[in-house]
N, C-alpha and C. Protein backbone atom coordinates (compact mmCIF):
# COMPACT_ATOMS: atom_id res chain seq x y z
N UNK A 1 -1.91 -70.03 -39.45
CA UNK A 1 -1.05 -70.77 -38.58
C UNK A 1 -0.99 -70.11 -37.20
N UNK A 2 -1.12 -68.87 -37.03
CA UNK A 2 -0.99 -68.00 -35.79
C UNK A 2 -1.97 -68.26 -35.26
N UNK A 3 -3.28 -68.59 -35.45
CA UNK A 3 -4.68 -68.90 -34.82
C UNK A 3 -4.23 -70.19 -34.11
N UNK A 4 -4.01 -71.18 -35.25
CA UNK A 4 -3.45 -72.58 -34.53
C UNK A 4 -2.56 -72.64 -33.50
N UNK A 5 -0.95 -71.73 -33.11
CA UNK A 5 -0.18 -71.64 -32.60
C UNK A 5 -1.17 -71.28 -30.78
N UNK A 6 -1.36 -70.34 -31.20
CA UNK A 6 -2.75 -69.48 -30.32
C UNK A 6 -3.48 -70.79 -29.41
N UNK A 7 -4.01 -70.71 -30.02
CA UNK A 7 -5.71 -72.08 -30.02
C UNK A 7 -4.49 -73.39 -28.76
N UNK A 8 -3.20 -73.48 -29.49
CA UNK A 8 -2.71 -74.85 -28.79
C UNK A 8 -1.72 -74.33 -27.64
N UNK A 9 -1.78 -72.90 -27.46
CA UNK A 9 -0.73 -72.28 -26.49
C UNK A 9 0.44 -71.97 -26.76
N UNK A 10 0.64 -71.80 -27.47
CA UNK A 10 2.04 -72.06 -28.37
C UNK A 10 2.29 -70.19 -28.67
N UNK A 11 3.22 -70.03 -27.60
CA UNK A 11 3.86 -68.33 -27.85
C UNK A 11 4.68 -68.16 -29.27
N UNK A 12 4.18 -67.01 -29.63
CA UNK A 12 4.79 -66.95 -30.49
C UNK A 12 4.77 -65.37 -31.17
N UNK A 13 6.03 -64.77 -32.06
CA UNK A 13 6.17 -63.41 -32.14
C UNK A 13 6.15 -63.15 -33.57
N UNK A 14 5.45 -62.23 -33.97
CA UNK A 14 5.70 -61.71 -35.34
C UNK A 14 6.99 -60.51 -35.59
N UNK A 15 7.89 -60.88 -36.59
CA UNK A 15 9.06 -60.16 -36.99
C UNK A 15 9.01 -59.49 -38.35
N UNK A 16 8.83 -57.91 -38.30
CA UNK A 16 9.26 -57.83 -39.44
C UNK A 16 10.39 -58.34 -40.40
N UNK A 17 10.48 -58.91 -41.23
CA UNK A 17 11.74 -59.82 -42.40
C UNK A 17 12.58 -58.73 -42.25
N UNK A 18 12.55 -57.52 -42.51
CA UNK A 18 13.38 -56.52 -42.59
C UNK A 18 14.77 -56.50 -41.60
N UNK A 19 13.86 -56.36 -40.12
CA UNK A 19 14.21 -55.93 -39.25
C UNK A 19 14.82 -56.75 -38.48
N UNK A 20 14.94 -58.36 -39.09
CA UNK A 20 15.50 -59.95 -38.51
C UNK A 20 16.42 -59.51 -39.40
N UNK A 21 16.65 -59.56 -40.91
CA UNK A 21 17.72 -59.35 -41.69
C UNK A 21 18.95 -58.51 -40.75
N UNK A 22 18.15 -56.91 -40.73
CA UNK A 22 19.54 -56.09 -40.38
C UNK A 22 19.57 -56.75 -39.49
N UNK A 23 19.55 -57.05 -38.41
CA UNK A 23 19.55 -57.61 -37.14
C UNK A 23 20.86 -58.81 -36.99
N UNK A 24 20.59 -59.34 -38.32
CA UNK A 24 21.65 -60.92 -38.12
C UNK A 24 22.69 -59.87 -39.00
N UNK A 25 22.81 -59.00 -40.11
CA UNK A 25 23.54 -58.21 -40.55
C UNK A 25 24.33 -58.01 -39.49
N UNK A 26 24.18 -57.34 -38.68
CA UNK A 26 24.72 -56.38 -37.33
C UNK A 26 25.15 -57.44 -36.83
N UNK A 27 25.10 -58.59 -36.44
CA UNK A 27 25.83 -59.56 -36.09
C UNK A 27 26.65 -60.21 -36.45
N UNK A 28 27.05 -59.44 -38.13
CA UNK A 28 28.01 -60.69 -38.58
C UNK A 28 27.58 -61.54 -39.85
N UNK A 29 26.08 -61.92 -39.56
CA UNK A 29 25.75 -63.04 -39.88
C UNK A 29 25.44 -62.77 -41.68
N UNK A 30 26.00 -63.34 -43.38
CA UNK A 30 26.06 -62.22 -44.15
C UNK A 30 25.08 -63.32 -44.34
N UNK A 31 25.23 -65.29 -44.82
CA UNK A 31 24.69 -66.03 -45.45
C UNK A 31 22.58 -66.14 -44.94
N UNK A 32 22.04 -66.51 -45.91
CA UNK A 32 20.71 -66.13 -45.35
C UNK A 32 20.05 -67.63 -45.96
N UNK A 33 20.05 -68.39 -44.50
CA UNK A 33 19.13 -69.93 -44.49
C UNK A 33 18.20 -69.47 -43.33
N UNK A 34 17.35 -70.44 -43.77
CA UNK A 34 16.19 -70.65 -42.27
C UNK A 34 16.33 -71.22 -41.38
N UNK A 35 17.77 -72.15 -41.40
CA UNK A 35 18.42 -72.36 -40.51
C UNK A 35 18.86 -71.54 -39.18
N UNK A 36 19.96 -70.76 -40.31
CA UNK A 36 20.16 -69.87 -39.82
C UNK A 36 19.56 -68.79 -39.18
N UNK A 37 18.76 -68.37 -39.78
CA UNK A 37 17.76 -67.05 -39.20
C UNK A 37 17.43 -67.84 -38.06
N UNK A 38 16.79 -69.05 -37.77
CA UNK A 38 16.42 -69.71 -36.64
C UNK A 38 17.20 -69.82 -35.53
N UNK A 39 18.50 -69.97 -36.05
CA UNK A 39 19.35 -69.77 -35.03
C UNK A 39 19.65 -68.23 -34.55
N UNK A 40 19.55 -67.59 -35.12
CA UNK A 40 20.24 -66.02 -35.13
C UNK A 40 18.75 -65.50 -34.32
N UNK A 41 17.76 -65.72 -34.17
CA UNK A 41 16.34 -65.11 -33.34
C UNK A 41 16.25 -65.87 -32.09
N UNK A 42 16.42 -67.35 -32.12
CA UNK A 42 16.18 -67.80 -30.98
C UNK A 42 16.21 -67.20 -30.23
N UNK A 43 17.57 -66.69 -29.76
CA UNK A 43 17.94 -65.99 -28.07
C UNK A 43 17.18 -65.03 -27.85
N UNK A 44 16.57 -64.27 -28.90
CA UNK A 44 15.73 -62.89 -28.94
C UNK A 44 14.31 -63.24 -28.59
N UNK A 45 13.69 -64.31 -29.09
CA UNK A 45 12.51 -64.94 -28.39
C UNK A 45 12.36 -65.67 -27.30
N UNK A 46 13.11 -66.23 -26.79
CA UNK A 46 13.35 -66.94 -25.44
C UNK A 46 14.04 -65.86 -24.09
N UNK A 47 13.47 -64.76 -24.53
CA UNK A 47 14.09 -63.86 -23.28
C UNK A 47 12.41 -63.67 -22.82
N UNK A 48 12.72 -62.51 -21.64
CA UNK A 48 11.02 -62.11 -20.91
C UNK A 48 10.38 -61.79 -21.94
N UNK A 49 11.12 -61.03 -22.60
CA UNK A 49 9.73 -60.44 -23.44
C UNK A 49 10.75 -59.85 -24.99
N UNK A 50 10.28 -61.08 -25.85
CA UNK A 50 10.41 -60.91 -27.33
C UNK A 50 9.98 -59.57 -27.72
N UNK A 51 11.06 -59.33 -28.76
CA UNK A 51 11.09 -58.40 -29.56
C UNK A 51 10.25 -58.92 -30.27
N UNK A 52 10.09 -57.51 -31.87
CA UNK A 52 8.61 -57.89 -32.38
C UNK A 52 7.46 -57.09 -31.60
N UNK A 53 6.68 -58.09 -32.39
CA UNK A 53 5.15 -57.65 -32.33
C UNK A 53 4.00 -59.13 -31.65
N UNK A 54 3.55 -58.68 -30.61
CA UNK A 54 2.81 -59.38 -30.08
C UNK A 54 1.49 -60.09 -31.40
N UNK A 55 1.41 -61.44 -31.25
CA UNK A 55 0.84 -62.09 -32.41
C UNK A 55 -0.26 -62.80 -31.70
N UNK A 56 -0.98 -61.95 -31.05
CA UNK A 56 -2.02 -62.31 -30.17
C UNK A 56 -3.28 -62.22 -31.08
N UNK A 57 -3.75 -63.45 -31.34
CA UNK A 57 -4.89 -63.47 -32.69
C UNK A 57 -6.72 -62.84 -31.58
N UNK A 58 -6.72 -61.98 -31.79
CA UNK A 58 -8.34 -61.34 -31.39
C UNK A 58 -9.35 -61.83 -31.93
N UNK A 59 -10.26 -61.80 -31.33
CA UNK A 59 -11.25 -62.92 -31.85
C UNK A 59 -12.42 -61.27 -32.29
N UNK A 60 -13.15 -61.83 -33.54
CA UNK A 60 -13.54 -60.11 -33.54
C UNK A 60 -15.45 -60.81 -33.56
């Protein structure tokens, strides 16, 4: 899917699961939907420069 995202321009960040968990933890946030998580990262990806890991697919 990251090739595809890539290929159509489509930014996008890889998160360790871990590190989104504590993250919405530390916020409060205890219940765990994909909703939610979606909501709870947004703001963190829509800044200059997302946290994470750059998901820049290399062509080898």
């Amino acid at each position: 899917m990251r090739h595809e995202m890539a290929r159509a321009g489509i930014g996008h960040v890889r998160v360790n699961p871990r590190r989104a968990r504590d993250f919405a933890r530390a916020g409060g946030h205890l219940a765990k939907t994909d909703a939610l998580d979606a909501a709870m990262l947004a703001p963190d990806g829509a800044g200059p420069e997302p946290g994470g890991r750059s998901a820049a697919c290399p062509r080898a």
